[in-house]
N, C-alpha and C. Protein backbone atom coordinates (compact mmCIF):
# COMPACT_ATOMS: atom_id res chain seq x y z
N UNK A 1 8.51 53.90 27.41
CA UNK A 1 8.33 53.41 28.77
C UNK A 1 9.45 53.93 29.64
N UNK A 2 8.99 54.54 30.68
CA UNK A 2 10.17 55.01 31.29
C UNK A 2 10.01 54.60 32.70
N UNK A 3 10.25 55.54 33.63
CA UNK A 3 10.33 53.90 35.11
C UNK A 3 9.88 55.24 36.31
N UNK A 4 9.58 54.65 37.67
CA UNK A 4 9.03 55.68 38.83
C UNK A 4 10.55 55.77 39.31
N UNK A 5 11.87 55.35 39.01
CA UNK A 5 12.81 55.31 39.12
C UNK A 5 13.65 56.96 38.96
N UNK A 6 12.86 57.54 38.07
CA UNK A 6 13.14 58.90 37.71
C UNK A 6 13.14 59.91 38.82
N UNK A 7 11.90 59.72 40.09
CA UNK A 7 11.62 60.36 40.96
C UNK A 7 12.87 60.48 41.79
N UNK A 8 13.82 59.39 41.92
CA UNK A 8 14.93 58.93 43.23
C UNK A 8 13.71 59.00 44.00
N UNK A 9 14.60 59.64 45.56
CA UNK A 9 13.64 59.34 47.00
C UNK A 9 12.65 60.37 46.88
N UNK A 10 11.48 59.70 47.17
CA UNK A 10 10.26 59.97 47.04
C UNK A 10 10.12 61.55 47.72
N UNK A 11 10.02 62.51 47.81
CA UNK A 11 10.20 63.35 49.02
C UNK A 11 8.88 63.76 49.38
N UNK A 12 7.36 63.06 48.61
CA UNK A 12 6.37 63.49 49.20
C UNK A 12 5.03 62.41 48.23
N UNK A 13 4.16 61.26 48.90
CA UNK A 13 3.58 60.46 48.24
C UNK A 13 2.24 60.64 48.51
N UNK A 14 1.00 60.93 47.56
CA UNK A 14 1.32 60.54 46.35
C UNK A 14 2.61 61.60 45.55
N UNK A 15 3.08 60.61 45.04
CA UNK A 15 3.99 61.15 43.90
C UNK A 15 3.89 60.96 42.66
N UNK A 16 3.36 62.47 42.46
CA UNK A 16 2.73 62.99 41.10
C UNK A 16 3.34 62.95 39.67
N UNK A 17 3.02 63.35 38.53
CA UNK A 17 4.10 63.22 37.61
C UNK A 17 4.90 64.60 37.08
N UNK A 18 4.53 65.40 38.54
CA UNK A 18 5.44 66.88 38.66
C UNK A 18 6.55 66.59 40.00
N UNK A 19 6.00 65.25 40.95
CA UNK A 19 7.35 65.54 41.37
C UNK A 19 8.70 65.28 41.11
N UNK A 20 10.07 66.37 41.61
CA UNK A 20 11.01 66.71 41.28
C UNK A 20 11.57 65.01 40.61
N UNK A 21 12.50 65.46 39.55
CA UNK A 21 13.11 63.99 39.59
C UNK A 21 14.54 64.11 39.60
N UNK A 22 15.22 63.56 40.44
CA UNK A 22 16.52 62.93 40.86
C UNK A 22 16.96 61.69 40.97
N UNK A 23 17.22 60.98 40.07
CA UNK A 23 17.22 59.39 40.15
C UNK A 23 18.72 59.36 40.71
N UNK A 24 18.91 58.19 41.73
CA UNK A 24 19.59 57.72 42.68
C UNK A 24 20.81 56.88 41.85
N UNK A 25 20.87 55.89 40.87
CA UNK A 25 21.63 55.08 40.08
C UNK A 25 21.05 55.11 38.39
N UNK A 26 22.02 54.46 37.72
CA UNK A 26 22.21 54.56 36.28
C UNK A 26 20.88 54.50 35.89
N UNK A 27 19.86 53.37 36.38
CA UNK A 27 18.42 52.56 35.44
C UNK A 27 17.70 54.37 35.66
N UNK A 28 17.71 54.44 36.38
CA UNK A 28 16.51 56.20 36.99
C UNK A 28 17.06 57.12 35.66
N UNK A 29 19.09 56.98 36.31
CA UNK A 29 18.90 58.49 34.78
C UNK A 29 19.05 57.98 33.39
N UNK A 30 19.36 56.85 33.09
CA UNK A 30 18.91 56.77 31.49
C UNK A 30 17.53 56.76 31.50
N UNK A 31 16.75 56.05 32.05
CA UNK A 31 15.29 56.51 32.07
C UNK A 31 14.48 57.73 31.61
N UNK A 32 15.36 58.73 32.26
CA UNK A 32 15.27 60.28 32.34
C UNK A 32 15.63 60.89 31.20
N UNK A 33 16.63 60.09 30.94
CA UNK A 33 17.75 61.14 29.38
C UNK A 33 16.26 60.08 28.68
N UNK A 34 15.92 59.31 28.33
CA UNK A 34 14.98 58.86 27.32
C UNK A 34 13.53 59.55 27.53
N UNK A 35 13.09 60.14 28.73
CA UNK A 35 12.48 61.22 28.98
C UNK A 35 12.24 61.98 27.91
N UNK A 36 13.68 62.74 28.56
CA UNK A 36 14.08 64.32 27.43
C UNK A 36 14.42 63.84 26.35
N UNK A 37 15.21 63.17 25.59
CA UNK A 37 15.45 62.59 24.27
C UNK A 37 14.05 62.73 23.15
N UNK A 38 12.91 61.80 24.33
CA UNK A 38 11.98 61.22 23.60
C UNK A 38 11.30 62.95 23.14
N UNK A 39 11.06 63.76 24.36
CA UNK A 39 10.27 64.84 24.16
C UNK A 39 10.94 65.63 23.55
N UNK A 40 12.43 65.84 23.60
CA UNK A 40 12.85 66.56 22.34
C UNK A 40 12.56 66.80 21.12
N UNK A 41 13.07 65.18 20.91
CA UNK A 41 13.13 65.00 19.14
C UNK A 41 11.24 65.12 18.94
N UNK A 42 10.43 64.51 19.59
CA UNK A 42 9.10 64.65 19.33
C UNK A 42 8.56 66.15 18.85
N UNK A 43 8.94 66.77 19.78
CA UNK A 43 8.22 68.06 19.76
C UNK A 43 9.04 68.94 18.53
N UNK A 44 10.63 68.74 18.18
CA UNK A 44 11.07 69.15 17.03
C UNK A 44 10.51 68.50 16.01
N UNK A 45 9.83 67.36 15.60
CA UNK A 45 9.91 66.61 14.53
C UNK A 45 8.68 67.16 14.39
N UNK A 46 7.74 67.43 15.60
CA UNK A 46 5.87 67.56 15.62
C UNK A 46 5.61 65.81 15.55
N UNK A 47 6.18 64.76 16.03
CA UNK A 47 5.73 63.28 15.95
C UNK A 47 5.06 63.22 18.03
N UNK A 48 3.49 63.08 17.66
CA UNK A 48 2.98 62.79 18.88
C UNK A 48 3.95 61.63 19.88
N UNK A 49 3.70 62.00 21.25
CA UNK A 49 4.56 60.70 22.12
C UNK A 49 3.43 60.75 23.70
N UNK A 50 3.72 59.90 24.33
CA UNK A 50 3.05 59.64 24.77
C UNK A 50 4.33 58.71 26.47
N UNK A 51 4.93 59.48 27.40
CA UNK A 51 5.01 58.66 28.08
C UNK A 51 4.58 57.92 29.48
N UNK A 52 4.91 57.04 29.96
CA UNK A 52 4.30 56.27 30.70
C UNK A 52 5.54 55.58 32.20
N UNK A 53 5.50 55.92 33.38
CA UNK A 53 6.35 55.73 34.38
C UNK A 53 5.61 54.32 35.18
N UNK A 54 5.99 53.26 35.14
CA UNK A 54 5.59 51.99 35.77
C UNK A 54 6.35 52.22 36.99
N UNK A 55 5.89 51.15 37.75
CA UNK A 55 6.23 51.03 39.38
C UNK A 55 6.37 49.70 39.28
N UNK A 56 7.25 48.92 39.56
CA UNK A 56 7.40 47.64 40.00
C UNK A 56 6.43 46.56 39.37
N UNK A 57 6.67 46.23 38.37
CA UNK A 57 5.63 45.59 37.58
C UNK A 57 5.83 44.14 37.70
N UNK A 58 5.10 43.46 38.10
CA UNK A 58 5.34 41.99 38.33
C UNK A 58 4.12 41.08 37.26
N UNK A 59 4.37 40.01 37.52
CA UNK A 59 3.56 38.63 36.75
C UNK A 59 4.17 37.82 36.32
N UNK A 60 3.33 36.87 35.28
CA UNK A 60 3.51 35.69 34.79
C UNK A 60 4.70 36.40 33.45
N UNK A 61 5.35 35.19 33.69
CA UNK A 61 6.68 35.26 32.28
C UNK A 61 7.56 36.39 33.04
N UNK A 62 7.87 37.11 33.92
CA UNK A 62 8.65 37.88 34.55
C UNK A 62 10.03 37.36 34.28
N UNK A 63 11.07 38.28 34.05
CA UNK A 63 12.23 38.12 33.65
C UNK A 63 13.02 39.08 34.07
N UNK A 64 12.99 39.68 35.04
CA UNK A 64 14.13 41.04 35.15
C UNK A 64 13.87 40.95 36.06
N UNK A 65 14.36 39.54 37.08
CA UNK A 65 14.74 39.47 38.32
C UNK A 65 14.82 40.74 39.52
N UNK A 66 13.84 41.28 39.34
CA UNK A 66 13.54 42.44 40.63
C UNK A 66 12.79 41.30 41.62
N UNK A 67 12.60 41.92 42.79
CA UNK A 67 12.29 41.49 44.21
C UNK A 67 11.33 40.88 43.65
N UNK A 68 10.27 40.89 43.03
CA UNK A 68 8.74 40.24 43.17
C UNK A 68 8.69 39.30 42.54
N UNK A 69 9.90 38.73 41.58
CA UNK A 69 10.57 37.45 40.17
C UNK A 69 10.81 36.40 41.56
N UNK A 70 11.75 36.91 42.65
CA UNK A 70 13.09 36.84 42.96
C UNK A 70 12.27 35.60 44.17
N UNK A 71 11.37 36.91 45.14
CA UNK A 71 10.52 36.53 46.06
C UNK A 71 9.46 35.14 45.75
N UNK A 72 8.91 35.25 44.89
CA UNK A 72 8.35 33.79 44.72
C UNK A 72 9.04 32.89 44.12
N UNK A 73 9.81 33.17 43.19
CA UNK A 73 10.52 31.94 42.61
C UNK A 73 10.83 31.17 44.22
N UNK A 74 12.07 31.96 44.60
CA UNK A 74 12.32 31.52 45.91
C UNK A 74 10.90 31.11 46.87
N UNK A 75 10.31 31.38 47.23
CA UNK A 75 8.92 30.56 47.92
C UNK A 75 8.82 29.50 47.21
N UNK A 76 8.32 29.47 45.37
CA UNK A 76 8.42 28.01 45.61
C UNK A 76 9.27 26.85 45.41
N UNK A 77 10.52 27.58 45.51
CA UNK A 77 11.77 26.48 45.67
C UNK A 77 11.71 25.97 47.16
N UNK A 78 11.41 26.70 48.13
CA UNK A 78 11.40 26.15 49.33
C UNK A 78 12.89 27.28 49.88
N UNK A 79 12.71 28.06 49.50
CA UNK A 79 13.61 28.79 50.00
C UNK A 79 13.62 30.14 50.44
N UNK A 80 14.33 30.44 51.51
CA UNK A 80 14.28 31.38 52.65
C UNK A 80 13.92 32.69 51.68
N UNK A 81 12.99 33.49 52.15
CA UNK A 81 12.94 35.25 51.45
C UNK A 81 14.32 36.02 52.84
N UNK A 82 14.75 37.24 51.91
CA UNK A 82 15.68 38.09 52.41
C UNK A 82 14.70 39.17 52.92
N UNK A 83 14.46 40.00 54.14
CA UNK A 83 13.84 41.01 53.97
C UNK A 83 14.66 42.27 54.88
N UNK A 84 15.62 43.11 54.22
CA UNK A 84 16.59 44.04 54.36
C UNK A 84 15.70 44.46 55.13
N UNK A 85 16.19 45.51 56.24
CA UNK A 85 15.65 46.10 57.15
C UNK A 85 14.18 46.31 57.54
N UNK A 86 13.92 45.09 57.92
CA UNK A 86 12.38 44.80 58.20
C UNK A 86 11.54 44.73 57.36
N UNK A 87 11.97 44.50 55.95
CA UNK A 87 11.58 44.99 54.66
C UNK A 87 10.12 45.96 54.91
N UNK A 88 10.34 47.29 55.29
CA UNK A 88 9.76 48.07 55.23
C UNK A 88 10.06 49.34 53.82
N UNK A 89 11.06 48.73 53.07
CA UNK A 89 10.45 49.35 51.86
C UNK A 89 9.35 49.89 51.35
N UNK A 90 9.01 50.67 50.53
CA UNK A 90 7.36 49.82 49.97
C UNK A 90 7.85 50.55 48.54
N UNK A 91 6.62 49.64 47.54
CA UNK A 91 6.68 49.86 46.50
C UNK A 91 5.45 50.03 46.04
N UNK A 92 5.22 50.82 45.08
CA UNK A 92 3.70 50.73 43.93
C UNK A 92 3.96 49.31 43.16
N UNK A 93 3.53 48.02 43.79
CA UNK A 93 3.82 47.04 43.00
C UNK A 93 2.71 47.09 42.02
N UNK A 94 2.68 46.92 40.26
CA UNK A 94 1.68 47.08 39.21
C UNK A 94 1.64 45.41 39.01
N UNK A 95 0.65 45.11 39.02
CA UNK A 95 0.29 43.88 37.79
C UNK A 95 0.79 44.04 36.37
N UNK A 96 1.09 43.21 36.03
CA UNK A 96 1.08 43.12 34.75
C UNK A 96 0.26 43.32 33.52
N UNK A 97 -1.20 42.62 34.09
CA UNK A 97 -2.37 42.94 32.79
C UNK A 97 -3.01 44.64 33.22
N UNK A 98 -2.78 44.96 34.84
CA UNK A 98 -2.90 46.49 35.18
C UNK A 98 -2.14 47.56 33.87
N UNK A 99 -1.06 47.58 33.93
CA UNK A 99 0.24 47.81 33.05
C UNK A 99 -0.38 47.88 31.72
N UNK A 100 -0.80 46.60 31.22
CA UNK A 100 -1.23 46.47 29.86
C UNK A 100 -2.14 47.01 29.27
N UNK A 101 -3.30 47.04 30.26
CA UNK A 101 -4.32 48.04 29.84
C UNK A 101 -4.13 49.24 30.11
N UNK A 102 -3.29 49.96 31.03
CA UNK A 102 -2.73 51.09 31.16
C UNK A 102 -2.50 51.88 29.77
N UNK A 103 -1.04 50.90 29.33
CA UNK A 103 -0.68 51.27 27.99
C UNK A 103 -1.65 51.37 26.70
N UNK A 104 -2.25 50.25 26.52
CA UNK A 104 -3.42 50.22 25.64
C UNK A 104 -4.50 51.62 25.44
N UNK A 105 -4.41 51.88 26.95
CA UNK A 105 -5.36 53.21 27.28
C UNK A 105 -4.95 54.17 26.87
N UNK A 106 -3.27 54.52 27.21
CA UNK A 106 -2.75 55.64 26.50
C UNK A 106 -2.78 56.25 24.90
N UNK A 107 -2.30 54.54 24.45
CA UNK A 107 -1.93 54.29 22.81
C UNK A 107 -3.40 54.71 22.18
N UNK A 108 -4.16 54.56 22.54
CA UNK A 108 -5.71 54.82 22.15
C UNK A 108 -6.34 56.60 22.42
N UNK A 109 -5.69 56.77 23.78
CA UNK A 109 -6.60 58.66 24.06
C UNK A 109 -6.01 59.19 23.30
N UNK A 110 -6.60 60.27 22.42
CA UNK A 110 -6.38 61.36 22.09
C UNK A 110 -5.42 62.54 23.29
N UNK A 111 -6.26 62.03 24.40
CA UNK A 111 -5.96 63.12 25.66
C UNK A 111 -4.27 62.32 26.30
N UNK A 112 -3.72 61.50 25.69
CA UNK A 112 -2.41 61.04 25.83
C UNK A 112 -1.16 61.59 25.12
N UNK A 113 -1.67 62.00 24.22
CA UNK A 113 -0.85 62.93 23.33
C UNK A 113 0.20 64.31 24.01
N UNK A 114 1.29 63.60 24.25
CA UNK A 114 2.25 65.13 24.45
C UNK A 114 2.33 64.88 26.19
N UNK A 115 2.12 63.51 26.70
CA UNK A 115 1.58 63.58 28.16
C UNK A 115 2.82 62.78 28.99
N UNK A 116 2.56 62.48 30.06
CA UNK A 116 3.60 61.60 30.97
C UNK A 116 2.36 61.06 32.19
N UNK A 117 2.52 59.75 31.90
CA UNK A 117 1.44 59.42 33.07
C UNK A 117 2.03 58.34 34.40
N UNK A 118 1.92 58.27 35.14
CA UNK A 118 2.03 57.10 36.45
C UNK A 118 1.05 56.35 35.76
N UNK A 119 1.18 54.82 35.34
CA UNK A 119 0.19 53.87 35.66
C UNK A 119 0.90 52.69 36.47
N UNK A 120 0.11 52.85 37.76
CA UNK A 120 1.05 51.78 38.60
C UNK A 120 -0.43 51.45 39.42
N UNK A 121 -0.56 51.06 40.44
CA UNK A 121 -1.53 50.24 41.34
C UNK A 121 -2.35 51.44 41.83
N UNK A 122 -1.24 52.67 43.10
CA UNK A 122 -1.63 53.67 43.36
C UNK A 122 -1.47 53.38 44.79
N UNK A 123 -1.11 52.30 45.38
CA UNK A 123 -0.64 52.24 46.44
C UNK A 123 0.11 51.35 46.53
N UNK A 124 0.73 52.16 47.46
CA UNK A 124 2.20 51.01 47.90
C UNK A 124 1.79 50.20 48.76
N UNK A 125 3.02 49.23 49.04
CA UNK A 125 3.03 47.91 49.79
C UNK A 125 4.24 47.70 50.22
N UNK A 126 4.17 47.53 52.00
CA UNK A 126 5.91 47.11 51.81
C UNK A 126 6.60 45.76 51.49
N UNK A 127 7.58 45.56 51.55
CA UNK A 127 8.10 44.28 51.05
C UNK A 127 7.37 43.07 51.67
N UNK A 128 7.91 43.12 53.49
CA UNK A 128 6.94 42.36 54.43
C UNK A 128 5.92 42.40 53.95
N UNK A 129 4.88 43.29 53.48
CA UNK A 129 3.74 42.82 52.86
C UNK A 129 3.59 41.75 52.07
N UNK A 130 4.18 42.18 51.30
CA UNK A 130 4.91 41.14 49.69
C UNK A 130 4.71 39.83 50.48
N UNK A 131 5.45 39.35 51.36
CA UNK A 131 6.36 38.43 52.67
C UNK A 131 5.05 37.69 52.43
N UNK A 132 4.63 38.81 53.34
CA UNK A 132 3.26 37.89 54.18
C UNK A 132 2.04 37.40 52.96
N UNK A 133 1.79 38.25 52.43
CA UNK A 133 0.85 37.73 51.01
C UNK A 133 1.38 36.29 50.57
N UNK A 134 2.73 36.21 50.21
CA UNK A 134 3.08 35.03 49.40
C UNK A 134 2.92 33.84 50.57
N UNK A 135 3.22 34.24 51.56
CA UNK A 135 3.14 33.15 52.99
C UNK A 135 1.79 32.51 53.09
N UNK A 136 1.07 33.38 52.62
CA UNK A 136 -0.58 32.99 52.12
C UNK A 136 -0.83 31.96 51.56
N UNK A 137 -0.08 31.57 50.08
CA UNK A 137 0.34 30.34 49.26
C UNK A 137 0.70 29.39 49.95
N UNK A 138 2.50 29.81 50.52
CA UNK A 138 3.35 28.72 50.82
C UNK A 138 3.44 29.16 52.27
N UNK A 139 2.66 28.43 53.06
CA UNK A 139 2.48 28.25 54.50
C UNK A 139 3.45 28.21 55.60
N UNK A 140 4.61 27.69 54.73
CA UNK A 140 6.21 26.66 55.21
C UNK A 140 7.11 28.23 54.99
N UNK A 141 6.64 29.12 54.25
CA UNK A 141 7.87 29.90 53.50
C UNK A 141 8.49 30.64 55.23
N UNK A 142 9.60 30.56 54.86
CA UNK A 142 10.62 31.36 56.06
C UNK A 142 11.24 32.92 55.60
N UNK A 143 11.32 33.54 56.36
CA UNK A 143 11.57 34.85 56.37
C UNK A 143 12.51 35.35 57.21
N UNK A 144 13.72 35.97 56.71
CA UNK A 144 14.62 36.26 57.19
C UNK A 144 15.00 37.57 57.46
N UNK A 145 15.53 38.48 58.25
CA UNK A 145 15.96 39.85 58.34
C UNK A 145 17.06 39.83 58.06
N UNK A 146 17.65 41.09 57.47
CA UNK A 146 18.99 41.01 57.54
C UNK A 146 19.12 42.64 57.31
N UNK A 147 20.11 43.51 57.86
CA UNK A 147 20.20 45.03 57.69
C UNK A 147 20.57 45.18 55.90
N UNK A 148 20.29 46.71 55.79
CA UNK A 148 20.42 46.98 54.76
C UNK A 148 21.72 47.09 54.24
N UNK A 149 22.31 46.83 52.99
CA UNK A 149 23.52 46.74 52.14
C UNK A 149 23.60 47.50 51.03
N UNK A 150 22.64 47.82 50.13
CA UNK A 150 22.39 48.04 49.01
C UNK A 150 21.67 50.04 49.76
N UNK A 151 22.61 50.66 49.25
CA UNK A 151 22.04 51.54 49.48
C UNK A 151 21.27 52.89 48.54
N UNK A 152 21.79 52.30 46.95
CA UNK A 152 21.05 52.93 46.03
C UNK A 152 19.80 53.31 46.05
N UNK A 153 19.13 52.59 46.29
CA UNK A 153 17.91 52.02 46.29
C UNK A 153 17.42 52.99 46.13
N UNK A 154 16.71 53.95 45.69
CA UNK A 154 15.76 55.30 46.05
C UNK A 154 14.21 54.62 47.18
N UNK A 155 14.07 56.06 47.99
CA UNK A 155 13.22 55.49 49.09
C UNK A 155 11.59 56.08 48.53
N UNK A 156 10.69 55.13 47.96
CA UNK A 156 9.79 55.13 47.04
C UNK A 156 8.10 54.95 47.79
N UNK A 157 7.37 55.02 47.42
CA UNK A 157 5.69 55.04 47.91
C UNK A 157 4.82 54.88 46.98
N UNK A 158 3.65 55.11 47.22
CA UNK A 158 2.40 55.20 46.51
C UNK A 158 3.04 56.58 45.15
N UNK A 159 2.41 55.74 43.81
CA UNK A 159 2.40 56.87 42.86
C UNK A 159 0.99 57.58 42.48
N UNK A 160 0.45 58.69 42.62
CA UNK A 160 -0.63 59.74 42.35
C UNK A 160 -1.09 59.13 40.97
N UNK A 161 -2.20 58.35 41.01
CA UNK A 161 -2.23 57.72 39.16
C UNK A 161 -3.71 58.60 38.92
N UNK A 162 -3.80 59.73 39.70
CA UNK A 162 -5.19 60.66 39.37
C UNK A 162 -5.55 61.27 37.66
N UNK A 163 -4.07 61.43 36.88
CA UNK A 163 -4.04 61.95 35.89
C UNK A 163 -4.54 61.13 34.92
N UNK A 164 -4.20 59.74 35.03
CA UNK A 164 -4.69 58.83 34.12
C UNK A 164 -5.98 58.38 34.49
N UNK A 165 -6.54 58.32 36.04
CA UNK A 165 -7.89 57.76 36.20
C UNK A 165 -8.22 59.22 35.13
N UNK A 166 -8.57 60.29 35.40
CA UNK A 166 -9.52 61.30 34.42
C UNK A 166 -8.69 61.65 33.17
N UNK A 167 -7.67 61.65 32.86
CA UNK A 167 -7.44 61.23 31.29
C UNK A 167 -7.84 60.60 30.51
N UNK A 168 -7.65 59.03 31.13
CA UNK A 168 -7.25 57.86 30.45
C UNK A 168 -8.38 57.19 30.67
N UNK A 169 -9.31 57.22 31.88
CA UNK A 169 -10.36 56.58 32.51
C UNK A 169 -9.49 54.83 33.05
N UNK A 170 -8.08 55.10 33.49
CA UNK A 170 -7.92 54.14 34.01
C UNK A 170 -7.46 53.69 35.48
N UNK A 171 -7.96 52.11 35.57
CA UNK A 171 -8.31 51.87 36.73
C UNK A 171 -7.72 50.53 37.31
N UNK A 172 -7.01 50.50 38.05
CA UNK A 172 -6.39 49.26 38.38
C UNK A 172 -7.58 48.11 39.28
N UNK A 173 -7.38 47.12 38.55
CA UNK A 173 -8.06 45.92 38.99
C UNK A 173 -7.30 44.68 39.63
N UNK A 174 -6.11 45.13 39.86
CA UNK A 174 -5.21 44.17 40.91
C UNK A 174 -5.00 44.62 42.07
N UNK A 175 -5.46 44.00 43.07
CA UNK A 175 -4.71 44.19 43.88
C UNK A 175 -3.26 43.15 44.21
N UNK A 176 -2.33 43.64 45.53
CA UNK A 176 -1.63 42.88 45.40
C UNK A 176 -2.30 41.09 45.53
N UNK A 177 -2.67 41.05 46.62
CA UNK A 177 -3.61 39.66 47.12
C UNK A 177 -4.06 39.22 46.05
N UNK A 178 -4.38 39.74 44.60
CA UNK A 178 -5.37 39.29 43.70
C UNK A 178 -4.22 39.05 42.52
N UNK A 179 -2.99 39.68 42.46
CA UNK A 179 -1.74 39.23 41.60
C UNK A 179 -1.51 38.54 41.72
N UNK A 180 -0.88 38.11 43.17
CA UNK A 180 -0.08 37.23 43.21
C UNK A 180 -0.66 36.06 43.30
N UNK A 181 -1.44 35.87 43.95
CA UNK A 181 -2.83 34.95 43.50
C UNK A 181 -2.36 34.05 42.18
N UNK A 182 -3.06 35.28 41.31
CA UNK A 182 -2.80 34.81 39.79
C UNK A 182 -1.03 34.43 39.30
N UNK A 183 -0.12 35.38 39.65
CA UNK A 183 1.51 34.96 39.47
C UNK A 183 1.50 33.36 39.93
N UNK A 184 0.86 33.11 41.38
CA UNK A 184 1.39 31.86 41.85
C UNK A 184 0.86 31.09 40.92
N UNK A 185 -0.69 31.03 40.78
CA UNK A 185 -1.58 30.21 39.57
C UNK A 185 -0.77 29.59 38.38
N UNK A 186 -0.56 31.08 37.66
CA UNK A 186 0.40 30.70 36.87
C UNK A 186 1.66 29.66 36.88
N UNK A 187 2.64 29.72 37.78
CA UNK A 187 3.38 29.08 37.55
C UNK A 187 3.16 27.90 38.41
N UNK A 188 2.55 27.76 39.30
CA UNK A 188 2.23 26.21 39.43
C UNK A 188 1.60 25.67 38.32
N UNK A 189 1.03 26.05 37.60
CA UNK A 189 0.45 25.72 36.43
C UNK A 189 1.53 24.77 35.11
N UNK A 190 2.35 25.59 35.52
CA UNK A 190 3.70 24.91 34.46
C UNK A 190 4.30 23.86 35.09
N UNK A 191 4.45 23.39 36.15
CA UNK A 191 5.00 22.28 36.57
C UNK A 191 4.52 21.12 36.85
């Protein structure tokens, strides 16, 4: 599993799994060295591999506090969202069971063998999106601006997931509206 993190700033979306990669901070280039590592030793050993670049993967049981953990927890604490420069970010946010059958799809083709695929949504969303979707839920939620700080960040978009729709025959069935949906479900569910 390796990450859309590899790309750094996007310099042209869709972003394919030929465009250039320059990752911006540490998570992008170990990502990358596990890239080349993986396809090294594979192709010396002759052991098939198969990798796979996610985009912002969110859901139920989430644990690696990225924006989309971060953003609802906070909604339903009753507490303010941050949105850095108009939060016009955007991200390929993936579902989680999207993701899963993604992988499943790979681990299974023949035509995955020796490959590198995007399975992410296929379109981006900006954060404010994110914002406003969850505001959908929690009616009360407040939203805050604040300029940007964090400037690692690589500047990211829609990922090209064309290779895996006719590879893999796969197909994302989340949208965001229809995740988070289910994320919120979920954890109101536990309390």
């Amino acid at each position: 599993t390796s990450s859309s993190m590899v790309y750094g700033d996007f310099q042209y979306t869709p972003a394919d799994e030929n465009h250039p990669k320059n990752p911006k901070d540490v998570y992008g280039g170990v990502k990358l060295a596990g890239e080349i590592i993986t396809e090294s030793f594979c192709r010396r050993y002759n052991v098939p591999f198969t990798i796979i670049r996610p985009s912002a993967v969110y859901g139920p049981t989430d644990v690696n506090r990225r924006v989309s953990q971060i953003f609802i927890e906070n909604a339903m604490k009753g507490k303010e969202l941050i949105l850095h420069d108009g939060g016009e970010a955007k991200l390929d946010f993936t579902y989680v069971k999207d993701i899963a059958h993604g992988f499943v799809l790979a681990a299974l083709s023949e035509e995955a063998i020796n490959e590198t695929f995007n399975i992410t949504t296929g379109k981006a969303r900006s954060l404010k999106e994110f914002a406003e979707v969850l505001k959908q839920h929690f009616p009360d939620l407040k939203i805050k601006e604040e300029p940007q700080t964090d400037f690692i960040r690589p500047k990211r978009g829609t990922l090209d997931i064309s290779k895996a729709k006719k590879l893999l025959g796969y197909e994302p069935k989340y949208n965001l509206e229809k995740g988070i949906k289910e994320y919120v479900e979920f954890l109101k569910s536990l309390s």
